[in-house]
N, C-alpha and C. Protein backbone atom coordinates (compact mmCIF):
# COMPACT_ATOMS: atom_id res chain seq x y z
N UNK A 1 10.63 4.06 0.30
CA UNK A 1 11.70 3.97 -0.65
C UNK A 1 12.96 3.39 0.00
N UNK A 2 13.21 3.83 1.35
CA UNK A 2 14.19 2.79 1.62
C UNK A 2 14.54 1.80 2.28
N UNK A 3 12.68 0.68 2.27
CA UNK A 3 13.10 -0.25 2.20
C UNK A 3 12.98 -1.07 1.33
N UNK A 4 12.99 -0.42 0.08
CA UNK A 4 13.42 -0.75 -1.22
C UNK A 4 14.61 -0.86 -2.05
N UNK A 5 15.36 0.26 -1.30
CA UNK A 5 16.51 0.23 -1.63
C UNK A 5 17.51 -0.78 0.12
N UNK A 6 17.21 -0.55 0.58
CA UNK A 6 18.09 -1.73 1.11
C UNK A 6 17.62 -3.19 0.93
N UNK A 7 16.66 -3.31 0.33
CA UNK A 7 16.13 -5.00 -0.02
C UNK A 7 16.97 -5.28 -1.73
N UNK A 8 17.26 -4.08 -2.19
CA UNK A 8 18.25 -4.31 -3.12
C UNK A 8 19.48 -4.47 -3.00
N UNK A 9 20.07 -4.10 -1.58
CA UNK A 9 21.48 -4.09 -1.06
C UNK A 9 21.88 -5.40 -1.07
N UNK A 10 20.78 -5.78 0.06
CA UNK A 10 21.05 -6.81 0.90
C UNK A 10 20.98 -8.10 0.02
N UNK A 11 20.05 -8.14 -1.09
CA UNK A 11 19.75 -9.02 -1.86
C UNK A 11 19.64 -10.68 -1.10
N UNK A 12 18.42 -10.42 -0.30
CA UNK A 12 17.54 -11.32 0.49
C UNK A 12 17.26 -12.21 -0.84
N UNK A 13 16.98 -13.35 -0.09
CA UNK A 13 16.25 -14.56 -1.37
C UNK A 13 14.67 -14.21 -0.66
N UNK A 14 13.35 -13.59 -0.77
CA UNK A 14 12.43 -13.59 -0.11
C UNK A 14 11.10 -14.01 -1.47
N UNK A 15 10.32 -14.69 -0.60
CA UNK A 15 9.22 -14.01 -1.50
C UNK A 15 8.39 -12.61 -0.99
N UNK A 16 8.37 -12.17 -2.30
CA UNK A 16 7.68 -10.40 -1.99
C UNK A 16 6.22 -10.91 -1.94
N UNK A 17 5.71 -11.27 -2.05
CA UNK A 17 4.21 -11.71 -2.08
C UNK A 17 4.24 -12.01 -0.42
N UNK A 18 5.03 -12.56 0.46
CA UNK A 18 4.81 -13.02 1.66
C UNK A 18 5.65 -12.33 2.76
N UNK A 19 6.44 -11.13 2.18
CA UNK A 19 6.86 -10.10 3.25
C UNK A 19 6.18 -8.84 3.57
N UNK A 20 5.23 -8.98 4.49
CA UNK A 20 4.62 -7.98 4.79
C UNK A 20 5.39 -6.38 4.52
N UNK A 21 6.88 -6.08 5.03
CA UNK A 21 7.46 -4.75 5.05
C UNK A 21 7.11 -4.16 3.04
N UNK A 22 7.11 -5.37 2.52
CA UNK A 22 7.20 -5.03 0.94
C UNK A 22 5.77 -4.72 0.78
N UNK A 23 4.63 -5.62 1.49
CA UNK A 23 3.33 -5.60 0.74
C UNK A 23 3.05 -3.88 1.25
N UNK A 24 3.29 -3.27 2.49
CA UNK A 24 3.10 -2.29 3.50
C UNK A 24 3.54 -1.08 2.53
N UNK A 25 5.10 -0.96 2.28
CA UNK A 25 5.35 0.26 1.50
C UNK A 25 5.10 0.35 0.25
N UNK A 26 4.61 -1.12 -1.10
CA UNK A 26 3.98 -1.11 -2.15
C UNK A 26 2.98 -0.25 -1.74
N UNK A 27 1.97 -0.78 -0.80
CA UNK A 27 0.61 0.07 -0.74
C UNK A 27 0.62 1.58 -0.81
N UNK A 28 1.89 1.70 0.24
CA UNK A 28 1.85 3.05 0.53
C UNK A 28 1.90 4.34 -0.63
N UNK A 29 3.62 3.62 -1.52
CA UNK A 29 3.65 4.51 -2.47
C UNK A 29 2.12 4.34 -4.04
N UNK A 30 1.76 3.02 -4.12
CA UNK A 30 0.64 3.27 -4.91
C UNK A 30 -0.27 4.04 -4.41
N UNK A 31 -0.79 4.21 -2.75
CA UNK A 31 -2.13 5.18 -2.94
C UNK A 31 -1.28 6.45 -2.79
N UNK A 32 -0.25 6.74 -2.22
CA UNK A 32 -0.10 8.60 -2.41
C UNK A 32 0.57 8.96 -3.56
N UNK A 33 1.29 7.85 -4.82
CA UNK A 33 1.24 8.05 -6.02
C UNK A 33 -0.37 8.52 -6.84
N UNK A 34 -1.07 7.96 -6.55
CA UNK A 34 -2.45 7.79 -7.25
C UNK A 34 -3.07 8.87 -6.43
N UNK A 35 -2.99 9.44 -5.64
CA UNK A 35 -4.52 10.10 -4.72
C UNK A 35 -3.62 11.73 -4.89
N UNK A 36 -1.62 11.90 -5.25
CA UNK A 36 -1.11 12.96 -5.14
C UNK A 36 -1.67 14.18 -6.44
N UNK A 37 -1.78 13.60 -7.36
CA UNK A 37 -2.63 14.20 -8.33
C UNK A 37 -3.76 15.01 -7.84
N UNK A 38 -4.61 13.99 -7.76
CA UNK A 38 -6.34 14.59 -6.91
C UNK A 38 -6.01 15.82 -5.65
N UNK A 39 -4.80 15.74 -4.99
CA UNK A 39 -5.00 16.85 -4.25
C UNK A 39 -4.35 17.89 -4.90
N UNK A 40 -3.26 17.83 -6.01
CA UNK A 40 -2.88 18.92 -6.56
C UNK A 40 -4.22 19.99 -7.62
N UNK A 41 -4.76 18.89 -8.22
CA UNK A 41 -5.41 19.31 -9.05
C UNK A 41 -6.97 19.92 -8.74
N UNK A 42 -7.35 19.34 -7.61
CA UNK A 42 -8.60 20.01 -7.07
C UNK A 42 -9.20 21.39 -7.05
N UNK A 43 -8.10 22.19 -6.58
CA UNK A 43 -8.81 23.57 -6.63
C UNK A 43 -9.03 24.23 -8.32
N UNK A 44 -8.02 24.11 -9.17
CA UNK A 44 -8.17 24.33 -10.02
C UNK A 44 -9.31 23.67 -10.60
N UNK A 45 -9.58 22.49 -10.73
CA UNK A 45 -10.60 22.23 -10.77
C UNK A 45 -12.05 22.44 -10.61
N UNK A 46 -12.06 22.88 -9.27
CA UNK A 46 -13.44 23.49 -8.92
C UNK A 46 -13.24 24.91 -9.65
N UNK A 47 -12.19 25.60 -9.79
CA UNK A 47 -12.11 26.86 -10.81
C UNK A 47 -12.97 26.84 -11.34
N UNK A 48 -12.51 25.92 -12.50
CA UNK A 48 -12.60 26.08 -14.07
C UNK A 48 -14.32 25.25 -13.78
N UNK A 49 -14.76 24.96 -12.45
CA UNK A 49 -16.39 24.28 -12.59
C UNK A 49 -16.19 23.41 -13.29
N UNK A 50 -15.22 22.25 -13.28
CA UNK A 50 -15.02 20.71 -14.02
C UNK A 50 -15.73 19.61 -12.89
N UNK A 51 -16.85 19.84 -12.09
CA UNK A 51 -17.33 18.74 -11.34
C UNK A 51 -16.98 17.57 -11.69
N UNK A 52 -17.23 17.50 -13.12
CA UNK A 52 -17.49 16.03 -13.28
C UNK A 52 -16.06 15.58 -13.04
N UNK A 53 -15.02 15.72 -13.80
CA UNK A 53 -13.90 15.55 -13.54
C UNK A 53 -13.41 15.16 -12.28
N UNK A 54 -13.68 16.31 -11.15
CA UNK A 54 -13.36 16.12 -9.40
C UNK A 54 -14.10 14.97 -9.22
N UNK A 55 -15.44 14.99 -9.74
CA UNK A 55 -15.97 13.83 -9.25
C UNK A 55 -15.06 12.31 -9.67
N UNK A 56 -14.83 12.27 -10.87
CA UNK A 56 -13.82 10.57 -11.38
C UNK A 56 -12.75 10.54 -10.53
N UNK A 57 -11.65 11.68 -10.19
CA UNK A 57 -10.72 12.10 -9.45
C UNK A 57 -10.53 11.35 -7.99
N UNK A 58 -11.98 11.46 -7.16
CA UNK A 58 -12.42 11.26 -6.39
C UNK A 58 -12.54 9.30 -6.18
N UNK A 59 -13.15 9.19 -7.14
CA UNK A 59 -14.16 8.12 -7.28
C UNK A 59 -12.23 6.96 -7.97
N UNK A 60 -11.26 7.77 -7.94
CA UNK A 60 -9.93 7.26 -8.26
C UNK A 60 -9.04 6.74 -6.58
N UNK A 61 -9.60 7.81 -6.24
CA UNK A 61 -8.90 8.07 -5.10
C UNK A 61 -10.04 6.82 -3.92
N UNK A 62 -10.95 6.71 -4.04
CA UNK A 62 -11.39 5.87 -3.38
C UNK A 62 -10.95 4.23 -3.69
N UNK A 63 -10.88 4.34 -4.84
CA UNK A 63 -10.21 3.14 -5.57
C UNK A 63 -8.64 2.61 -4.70
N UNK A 64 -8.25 3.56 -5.07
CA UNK A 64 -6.81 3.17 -4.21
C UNK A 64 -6.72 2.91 -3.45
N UNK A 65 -7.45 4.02 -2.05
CA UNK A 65 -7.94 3.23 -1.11
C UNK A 65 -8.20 1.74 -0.71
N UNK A 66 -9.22 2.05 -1.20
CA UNK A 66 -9.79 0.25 -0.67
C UNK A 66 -8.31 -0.89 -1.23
N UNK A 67 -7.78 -0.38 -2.83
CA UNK A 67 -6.70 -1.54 -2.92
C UNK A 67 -5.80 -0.97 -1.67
N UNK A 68 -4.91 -0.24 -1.22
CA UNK A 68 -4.60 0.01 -0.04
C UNK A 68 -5.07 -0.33 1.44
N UNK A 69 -6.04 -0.61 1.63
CA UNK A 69 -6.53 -1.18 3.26
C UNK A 69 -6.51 -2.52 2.86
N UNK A 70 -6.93 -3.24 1.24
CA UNK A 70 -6.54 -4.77 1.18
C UNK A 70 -5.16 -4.75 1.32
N UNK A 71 -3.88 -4.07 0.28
CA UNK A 71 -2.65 -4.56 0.80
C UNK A 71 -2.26 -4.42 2.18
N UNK A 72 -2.87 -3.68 3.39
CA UNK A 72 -2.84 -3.48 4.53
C UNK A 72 -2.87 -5.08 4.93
N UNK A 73 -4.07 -5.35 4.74
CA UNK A 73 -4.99 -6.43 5.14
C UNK A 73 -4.14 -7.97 4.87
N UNK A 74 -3.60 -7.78 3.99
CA UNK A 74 -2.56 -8.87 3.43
C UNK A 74 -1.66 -9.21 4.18
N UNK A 75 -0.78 -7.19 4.55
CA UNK A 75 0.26 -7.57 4.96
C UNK A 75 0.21 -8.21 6.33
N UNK A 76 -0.68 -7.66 7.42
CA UNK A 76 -0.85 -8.29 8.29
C UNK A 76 -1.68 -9.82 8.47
N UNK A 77 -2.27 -10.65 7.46
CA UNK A 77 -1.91 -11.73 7.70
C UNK A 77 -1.31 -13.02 6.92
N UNK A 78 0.30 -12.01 6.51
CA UNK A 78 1.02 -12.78 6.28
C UNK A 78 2.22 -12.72 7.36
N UNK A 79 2.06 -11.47 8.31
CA UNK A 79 3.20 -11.51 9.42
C UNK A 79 2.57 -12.26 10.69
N UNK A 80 1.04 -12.61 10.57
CA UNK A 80 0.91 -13.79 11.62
C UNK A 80 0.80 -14.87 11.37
N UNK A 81 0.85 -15.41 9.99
CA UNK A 81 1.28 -16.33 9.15
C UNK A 81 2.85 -16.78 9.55
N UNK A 82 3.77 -15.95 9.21
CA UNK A 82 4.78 -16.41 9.48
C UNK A 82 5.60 -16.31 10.78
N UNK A 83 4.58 -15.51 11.87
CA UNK A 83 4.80 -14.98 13.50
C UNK A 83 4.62 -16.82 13.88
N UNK A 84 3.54 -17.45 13.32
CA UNK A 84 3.05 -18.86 13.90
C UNK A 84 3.97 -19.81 13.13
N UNK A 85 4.31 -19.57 11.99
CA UNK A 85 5.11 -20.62 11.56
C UNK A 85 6.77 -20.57 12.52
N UNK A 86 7.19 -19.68 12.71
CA UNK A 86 8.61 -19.48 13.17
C UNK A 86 8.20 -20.04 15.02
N UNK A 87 7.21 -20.24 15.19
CA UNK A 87 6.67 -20.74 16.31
C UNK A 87 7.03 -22.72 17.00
N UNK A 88 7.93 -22.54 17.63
CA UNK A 88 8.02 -23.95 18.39
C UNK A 88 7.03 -24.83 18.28
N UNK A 89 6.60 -25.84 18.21
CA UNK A 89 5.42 -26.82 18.57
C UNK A 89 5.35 -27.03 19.93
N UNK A 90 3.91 -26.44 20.41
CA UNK A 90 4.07 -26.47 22.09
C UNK A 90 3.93 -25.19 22.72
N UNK A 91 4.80 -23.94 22.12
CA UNK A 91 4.93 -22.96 22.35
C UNK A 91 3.66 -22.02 22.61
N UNK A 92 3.50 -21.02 23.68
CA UNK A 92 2.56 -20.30 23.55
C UNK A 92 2.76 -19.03 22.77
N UNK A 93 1.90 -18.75 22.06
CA UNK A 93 2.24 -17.69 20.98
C UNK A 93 1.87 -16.28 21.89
C-alpha cells in the first residue's frame, strides 16, 4: 500500500504494465486479498462438514496463486528488461 500511495504523490509518468515494484505489490495484495477469506473461513467450515465448499475455497486459493508466481514472473522480467536497456553499448552487465 505504500507504494501505492507514494506513486500517487510523486505522480511519475510510468508505464504500470512495465514497473516491476507495481506488478510485485498488485500480486501481493490480490493473492492475500483472495486466499484472506479461505483462512478465515476454514474452520468453521470443516464445523458445519461443508467439504465441498473448503474444497472450491481451496481450488480459489490455488488460482491466485499461480496468477501470483506469473505476476512474480513478469515482474522480474521486466526489471531485466529494463536493467539491459539502461545498459551502455559495450558495457558488461
Amino acid at each position: 500500500m505504500v507504494y501505492f500511495e507514494q506513486t500517487l504523490q510523486e505522480l511519475r509518468n510510468i508505464h504500470l504494465n512495465r514497473d516491476p515494484m507495481f506488478l510485485i505489490s498488485a500480486g501481493v495484495i490480490l493473492y492475500f486479498a483472495g486466499t484472506l477469506m479461505v483462512y478465515l473461513l476454514e474452520d468453521s467450515m470443516y464445523a458445519q462438514k461443508q467439504f465441498q465448499q473448503v474444497w472450491i475455497m481451496y481450488s480459489i486459493q490455488f488460482i491466485l496463486l499461480i496468477i501470483f508466481n506469473c505476476f512474480l514472473t513478469y515482474a522480474l522480467y521486466q526489471a531485466r528488461q529494463s536493467k539491459t536497456e539502461n545498459n551502455l553499448p559495450g558495457q558488461i552487465i
